[in-house]
PDB file of N, CA and C in Angstrom:
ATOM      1  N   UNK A   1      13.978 -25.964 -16.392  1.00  0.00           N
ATOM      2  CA  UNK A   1      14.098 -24.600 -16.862  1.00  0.00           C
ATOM      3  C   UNK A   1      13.261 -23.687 -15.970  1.00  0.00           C
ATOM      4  N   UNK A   2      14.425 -22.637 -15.486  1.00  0.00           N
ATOM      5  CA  UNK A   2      13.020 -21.975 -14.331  1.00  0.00           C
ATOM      6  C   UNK A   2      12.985 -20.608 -15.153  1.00  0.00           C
ATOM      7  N   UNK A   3      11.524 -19.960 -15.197  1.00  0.00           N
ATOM      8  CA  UNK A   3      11.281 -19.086 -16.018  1.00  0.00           C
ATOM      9  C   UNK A   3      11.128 -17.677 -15.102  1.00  0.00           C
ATOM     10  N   UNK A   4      11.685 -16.337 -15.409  1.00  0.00           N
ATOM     11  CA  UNK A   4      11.994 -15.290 -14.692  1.00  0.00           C
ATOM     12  C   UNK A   4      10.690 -14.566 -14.613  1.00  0.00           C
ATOM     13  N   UNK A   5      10.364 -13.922 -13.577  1.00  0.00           N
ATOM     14  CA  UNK A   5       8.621 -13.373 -14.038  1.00  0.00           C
ATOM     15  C   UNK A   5       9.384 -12.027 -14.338  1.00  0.00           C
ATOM     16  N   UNK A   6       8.920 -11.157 -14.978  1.00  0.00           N
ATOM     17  CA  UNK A   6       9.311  -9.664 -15.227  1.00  0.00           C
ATOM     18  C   UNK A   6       9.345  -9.097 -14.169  1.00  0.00           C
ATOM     19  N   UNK A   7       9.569  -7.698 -14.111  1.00  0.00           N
ATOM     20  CA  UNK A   7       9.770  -7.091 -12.914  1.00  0.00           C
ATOM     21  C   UNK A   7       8.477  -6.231 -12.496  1.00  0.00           C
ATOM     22  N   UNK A   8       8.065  -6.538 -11.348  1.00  0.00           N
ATOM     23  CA  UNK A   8       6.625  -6.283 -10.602  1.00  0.00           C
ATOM     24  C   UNK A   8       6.865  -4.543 -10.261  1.00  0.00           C
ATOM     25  N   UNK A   9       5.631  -3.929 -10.399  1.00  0.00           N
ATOM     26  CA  UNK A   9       5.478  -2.426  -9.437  1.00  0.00           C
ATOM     27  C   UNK A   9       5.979  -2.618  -8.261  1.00  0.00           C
ATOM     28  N   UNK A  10       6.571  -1.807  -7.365  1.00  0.00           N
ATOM     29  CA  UNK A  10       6.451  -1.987  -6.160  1.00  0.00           C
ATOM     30  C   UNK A  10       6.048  -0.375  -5.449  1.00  0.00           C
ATOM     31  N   UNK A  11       5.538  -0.582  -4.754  1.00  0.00           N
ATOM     32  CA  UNK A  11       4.884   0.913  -4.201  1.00  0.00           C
ATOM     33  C   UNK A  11       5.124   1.103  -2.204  1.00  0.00           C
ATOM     34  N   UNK A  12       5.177   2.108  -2.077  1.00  0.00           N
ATOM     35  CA  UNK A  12       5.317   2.358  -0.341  1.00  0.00           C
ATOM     36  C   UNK A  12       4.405   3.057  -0.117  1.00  0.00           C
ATOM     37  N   UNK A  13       3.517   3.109   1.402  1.00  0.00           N
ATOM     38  CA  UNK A  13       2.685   3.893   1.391  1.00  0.00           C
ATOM     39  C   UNK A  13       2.374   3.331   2.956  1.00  0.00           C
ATOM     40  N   UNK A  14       0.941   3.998   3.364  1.00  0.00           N
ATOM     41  CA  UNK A  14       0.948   3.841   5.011  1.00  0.00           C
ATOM     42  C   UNK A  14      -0.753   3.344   4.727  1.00  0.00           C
ATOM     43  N   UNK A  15      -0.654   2.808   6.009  1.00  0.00           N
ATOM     44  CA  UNK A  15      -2.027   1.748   5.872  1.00  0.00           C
ATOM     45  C   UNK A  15      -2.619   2.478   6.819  1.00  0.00           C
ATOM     46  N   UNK A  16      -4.175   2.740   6.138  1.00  0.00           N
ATOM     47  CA  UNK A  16      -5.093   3.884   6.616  1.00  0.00           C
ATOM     48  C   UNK A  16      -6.550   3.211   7.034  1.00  0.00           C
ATOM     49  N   UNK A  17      -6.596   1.908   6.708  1.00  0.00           N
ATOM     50  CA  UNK A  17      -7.589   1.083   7.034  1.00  0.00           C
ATOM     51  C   UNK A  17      -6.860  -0.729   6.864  1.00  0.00           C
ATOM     52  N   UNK A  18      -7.524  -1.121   8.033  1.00  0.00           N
ATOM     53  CA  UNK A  18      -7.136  -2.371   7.912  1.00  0.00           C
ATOM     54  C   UNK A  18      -8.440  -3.368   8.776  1.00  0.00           C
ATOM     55  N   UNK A  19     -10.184  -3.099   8.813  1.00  0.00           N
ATOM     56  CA  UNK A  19     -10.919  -3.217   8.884  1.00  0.00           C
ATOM     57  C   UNK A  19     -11.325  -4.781   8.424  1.00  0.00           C
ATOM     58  N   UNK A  20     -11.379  -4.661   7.082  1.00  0.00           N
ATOM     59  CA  UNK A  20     -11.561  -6.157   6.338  1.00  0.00           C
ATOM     60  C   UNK A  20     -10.671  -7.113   7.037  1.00  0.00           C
ATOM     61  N   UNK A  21     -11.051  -8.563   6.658  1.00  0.00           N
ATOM     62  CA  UNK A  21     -10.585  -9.540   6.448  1.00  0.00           C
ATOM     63  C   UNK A  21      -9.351  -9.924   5.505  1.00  0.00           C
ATOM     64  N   UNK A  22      -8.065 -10.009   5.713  1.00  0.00           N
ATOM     65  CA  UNK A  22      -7.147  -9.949   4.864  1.00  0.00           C
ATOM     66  C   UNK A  22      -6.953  -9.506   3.959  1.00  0.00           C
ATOM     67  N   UNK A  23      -7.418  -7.832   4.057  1.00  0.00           N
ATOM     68  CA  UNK A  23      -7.066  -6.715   3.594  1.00  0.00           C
ATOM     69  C   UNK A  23      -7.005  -5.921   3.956  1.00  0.00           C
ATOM     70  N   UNK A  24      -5.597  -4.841   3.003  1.00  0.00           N
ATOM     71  CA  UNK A  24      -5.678  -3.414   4.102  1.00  0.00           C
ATOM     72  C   UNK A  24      -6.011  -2.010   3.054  1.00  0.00           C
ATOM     73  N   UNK A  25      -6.183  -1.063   2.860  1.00  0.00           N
ATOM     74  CA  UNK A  25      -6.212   0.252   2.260  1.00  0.00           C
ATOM     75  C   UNK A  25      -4.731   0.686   2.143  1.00  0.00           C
ATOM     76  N   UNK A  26      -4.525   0.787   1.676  1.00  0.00           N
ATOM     77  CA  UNK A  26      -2.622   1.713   1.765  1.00  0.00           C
ATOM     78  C   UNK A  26      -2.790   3.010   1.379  1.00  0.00           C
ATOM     79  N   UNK A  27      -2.347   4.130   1.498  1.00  0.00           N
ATOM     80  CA  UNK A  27      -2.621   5.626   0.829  1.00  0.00           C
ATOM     81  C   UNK A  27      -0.947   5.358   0.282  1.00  0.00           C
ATOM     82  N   UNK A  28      -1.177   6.118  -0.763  1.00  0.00           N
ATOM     83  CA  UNK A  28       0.592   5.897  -1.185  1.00  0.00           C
ATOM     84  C   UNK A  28       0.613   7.281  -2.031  1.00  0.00           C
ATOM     85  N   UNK A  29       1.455   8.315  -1.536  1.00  0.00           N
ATOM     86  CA  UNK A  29       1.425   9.514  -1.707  1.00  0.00           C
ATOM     87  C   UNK A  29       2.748  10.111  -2.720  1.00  0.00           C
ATOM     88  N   UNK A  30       2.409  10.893  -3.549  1.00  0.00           N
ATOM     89  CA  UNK A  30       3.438  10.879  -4.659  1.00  0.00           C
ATOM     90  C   UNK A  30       3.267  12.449  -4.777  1.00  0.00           C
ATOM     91  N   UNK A  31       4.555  13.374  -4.958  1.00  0.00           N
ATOM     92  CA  UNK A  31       5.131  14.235  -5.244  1.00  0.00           C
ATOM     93  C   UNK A  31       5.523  14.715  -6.553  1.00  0.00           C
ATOM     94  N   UNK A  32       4.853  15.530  -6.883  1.00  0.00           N
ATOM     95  CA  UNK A  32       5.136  16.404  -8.844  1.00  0.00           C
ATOM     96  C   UNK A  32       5.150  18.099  -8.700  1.00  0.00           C
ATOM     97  N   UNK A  33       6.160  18.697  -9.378  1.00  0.00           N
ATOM     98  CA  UNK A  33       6.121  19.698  -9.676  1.00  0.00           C
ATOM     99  C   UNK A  33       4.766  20.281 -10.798  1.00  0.00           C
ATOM    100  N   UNK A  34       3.921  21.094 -10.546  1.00  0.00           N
ATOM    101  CA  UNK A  34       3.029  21.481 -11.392  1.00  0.00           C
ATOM    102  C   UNK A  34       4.120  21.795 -12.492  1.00  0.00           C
ATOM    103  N   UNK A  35       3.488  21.513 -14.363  1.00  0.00           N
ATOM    104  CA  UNK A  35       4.421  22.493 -15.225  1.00  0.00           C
ATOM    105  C   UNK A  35       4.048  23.789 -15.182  1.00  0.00           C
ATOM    106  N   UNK A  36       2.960  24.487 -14.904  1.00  0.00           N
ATOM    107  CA  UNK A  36       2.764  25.457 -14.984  1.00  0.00           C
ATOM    108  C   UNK A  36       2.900  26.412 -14.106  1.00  0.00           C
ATOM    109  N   UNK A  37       2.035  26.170 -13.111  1.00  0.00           N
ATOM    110  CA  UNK A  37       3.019  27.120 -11.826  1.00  0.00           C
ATOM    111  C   UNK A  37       3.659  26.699 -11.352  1.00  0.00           C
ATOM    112  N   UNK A  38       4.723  25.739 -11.304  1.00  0.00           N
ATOM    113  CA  UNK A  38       5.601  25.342 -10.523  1.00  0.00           C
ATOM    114  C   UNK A  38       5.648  24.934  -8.703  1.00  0.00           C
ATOM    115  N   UNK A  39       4.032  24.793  -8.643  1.00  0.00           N
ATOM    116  CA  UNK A  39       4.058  24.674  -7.098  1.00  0.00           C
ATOM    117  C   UNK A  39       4.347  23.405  -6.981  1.00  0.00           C
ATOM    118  N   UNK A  40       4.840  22.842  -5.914  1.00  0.00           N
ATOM    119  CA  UNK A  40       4.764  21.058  -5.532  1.00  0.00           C
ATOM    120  C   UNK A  40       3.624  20.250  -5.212  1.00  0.00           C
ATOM    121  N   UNK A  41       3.040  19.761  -5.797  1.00  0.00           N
ATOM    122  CA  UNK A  41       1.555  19.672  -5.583  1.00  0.00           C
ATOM    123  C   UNK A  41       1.553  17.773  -5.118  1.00  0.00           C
ATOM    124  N   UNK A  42       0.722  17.689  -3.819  1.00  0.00           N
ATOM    125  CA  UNK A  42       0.915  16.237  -3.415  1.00  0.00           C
ATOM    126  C   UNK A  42      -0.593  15.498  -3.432  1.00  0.00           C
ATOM    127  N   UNK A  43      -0.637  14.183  -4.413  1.00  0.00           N
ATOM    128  CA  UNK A  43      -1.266  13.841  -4.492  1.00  0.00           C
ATOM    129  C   UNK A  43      -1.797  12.058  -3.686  1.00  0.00           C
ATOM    130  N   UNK A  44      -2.226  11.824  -3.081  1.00  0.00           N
ATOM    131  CA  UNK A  44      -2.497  10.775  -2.904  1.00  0.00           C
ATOM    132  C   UNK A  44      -3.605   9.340  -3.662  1.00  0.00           C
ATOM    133  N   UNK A  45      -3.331   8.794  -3.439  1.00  0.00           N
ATOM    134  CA  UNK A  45      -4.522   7.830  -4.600  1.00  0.00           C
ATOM    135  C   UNK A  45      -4.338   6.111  -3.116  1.00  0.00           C
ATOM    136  N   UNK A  46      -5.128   5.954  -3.390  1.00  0.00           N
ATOM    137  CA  UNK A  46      -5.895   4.627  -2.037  1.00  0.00           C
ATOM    138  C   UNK A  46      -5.316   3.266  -2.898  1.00  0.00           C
ATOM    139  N   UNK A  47      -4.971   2.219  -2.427  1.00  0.00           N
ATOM    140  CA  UNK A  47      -5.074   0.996  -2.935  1.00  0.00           C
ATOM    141  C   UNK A  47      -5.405   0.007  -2.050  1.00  0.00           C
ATOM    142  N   UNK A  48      -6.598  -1.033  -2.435  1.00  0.00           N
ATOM    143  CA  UNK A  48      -6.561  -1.954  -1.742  1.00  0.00           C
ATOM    144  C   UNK A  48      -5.237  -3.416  -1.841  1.00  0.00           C
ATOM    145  N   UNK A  49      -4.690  -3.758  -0.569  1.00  0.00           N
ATOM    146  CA  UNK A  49      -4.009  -4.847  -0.891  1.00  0.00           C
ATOM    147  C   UNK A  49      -4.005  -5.991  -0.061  1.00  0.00           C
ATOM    148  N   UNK A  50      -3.499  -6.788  -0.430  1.00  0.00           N
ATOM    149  CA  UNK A  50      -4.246  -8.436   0.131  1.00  0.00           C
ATOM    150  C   UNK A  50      -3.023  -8.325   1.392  1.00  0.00           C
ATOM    151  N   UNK A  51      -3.875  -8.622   2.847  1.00  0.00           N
ATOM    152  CA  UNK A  51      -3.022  -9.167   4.220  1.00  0.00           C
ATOM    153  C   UNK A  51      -2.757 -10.123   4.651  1.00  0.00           C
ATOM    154  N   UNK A  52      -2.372 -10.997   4.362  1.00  0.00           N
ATOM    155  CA  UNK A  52      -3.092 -12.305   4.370  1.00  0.00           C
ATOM    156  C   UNK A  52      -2.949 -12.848   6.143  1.00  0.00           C
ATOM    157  N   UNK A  53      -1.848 -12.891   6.888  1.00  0.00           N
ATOM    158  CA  UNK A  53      -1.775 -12.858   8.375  1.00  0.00           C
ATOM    159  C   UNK A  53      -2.379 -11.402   9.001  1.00  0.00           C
ATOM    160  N   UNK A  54      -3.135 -10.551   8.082  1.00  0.00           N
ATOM    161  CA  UNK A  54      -3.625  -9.371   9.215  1.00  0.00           C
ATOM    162  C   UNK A  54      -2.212  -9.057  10.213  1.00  0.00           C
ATOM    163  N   UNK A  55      -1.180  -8.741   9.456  1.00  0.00           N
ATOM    164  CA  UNK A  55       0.348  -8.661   9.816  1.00  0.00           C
ATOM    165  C   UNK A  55       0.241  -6.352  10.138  1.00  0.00           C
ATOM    166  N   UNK A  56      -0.214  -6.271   9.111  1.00  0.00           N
ATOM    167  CA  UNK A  56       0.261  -5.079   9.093  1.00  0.00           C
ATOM    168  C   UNK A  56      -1.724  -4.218   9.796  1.00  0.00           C
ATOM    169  N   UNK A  57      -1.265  -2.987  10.302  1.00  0.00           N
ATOM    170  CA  UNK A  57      -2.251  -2.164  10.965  1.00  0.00           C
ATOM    171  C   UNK A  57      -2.263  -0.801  10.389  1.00  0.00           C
ATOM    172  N   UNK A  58      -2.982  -0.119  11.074  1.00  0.00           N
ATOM    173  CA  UNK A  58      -3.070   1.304  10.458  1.00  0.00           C
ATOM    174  C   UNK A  58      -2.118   2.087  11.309  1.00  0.00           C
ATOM    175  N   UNK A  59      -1.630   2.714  10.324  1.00  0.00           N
ATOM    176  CA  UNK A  59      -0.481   3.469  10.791  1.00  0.00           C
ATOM    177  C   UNK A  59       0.941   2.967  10.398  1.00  0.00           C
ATOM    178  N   UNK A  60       0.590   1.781  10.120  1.00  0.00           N
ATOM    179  CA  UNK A  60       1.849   1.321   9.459  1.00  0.00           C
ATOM    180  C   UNK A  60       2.610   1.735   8.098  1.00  0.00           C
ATOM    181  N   UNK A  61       4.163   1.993   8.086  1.00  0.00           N
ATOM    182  CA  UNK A  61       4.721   2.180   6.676  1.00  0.00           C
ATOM    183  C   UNK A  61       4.905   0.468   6.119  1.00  0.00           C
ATOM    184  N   UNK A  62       4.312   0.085   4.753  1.00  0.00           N
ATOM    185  CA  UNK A  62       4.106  -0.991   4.201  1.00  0.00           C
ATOM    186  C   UNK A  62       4.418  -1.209   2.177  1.00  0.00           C
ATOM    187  N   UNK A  63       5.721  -2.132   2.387  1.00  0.00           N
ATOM    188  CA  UNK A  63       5.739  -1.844   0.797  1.00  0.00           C
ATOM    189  C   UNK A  63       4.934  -2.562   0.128  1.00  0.00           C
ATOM    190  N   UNK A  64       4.258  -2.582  -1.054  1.00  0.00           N
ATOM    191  CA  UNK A  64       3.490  -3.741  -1.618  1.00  0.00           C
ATOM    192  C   UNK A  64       3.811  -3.854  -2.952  1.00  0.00           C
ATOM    193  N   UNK A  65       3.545  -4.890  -3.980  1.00  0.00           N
ATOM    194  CA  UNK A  65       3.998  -5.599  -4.963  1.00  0.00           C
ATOM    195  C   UNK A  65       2.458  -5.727  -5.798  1.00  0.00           C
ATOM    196  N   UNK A  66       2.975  -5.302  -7.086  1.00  0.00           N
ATOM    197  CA  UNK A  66       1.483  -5.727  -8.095  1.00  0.00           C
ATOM    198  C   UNK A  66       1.532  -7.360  -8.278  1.00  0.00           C
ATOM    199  N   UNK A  67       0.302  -7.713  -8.618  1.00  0.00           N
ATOM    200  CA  UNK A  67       0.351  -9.373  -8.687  1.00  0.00           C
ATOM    201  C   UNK A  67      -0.933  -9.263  -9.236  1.00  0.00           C
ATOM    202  N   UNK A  68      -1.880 -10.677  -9.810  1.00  0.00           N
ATOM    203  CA  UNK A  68      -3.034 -10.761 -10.420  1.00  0.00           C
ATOM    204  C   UNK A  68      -3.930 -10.280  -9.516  1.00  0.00           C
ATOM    205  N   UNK A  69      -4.745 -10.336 -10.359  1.00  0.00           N
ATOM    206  CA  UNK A  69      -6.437  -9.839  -9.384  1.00  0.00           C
ATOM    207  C   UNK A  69      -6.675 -10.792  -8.495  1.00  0.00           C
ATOM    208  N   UNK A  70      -6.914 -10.238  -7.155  1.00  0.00           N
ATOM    209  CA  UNK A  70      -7.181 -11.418  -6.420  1.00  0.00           C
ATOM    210  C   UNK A  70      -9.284 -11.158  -6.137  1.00  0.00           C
ATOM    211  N   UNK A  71      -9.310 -10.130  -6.086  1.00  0.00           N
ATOM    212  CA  UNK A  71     -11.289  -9.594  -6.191  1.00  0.00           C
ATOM    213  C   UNK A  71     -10.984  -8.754  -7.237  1.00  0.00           C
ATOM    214  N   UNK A  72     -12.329  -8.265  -7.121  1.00  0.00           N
ATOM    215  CA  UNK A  72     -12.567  -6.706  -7.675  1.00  0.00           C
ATOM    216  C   UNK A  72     -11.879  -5.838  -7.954  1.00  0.00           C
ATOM    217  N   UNK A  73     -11.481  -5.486  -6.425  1.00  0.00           N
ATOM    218  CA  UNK A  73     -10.864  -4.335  -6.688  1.00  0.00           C
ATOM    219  C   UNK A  73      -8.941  -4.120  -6.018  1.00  0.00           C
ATOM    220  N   UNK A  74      -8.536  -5.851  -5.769  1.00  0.00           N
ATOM    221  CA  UNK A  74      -7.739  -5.540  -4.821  1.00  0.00           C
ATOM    222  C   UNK A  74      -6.577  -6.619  -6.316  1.00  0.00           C
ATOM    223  N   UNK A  75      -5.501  -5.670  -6.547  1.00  0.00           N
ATOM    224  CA  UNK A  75      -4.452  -6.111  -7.577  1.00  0.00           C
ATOM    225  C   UNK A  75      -2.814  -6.260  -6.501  1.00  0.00           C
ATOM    226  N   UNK A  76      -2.685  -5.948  -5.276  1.00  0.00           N
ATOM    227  CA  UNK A  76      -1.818  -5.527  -4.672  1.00  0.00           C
ATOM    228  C   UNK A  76      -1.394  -6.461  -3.400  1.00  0.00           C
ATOM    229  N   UNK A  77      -0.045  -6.854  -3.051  1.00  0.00           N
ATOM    230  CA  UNK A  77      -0.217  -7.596  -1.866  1.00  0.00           C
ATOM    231  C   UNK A  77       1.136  -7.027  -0.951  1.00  0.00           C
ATOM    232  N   UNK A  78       0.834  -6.890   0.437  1.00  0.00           N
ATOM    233  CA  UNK A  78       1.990  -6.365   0.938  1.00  0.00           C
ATOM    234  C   UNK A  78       2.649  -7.472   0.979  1.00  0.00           C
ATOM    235  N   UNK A  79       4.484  -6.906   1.106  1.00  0.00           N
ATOM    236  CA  UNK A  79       5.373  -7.640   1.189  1.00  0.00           C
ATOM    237  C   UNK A  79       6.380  -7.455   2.126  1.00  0.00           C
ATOM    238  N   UNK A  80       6.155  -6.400   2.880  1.00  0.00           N
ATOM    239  CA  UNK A  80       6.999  -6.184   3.971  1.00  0.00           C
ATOM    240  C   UNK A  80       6.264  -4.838   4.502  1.00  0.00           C
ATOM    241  N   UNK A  81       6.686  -5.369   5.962  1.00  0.00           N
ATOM    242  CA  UNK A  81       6.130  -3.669   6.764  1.00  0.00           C
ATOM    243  C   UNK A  81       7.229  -3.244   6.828  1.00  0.00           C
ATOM    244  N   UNK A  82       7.662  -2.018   6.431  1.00  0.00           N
ATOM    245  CA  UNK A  82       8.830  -1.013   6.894  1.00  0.00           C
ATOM    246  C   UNK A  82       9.132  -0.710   8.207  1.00  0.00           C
ATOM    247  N   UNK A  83       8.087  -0.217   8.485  1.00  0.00           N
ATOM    248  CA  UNK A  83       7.649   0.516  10.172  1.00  0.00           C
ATOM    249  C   UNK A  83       6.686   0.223  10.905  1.00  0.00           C
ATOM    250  N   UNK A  84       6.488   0.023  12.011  1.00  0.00           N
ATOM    251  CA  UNK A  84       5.524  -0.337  12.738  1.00  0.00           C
ATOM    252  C   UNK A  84       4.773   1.268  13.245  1.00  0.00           C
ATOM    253  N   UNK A  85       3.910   1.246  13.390  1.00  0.00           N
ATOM    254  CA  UNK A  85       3.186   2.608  13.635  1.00  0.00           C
ATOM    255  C   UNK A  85       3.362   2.680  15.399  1.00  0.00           C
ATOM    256  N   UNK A  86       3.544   4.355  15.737  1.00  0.00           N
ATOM    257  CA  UNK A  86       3.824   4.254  17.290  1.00  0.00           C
ATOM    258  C   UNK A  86       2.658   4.823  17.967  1.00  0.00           C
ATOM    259  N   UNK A  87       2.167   4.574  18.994  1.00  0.00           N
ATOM    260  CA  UNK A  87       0.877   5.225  19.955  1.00  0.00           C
ATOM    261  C   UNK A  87      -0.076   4.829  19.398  1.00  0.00           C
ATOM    262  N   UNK A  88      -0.229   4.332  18.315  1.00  0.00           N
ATOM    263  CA  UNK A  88      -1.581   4.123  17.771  1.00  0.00           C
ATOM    264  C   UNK A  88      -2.601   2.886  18.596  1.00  0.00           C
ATOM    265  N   UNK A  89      -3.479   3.767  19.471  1.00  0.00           N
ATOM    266  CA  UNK A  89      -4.528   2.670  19.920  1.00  0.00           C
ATOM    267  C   UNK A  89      -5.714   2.318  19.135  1.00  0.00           C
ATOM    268  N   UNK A  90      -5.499   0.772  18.684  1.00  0.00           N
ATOM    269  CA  UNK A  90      -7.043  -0.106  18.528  1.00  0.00           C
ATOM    270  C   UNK A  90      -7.863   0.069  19.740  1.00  0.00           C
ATOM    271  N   UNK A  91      -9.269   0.284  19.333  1.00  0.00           N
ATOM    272  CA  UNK A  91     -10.282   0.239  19.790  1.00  0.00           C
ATOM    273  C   UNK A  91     -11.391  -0.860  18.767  1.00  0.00           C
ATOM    274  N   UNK A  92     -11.746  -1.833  19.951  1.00  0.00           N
ATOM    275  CA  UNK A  92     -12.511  -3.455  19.354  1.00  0.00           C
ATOM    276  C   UNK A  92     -13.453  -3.030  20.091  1.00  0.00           C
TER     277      UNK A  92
END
């Protein structure tokens, strides 16, 4: 009997740090009409998520998937890079 897991978050966003050890920062930026004045107001919010091949870099578009806690503070693991980021030079 194989058992179905429910259906996971999935989020897109661009990787703004990728510093750590098989982890990256993602910014994942979301779009709302204010109700009150009606301006478009854009908010961003940070997530840490688990890299595990150090696959994805900064600058990259990266989708990621909720999953258990793997530390503290990191609930998130990428699952595909969308885009590869262009011109962007590492400096080691």
């Amino acid at each position: 009997m194989v058992q179905e897991r429910s259906n996971r978050k999935k989020l897109k966003g661009v990787v703004i740090s990728d510093k750590m050890q098989k982890t990256a920062i993602i910014a994942v930026e979301r779009k709302f009409r204010h109700p009150i004045y009606k301006k478009v107001v854009r908010v961003r919010k940070k997530y840490k998520a688990h890299n595990e091949e150090n696959a994805a870099h900064i600058g990259d578009m990266v989708e990621m998937m909720e999953t258990r806690p793997l530390s503290r503070e990191k609930r998130w693991r990428i699952i595909n890079i969308i885009k590869k980021a262009v011109g962007v030079v590492e400096v080691k």
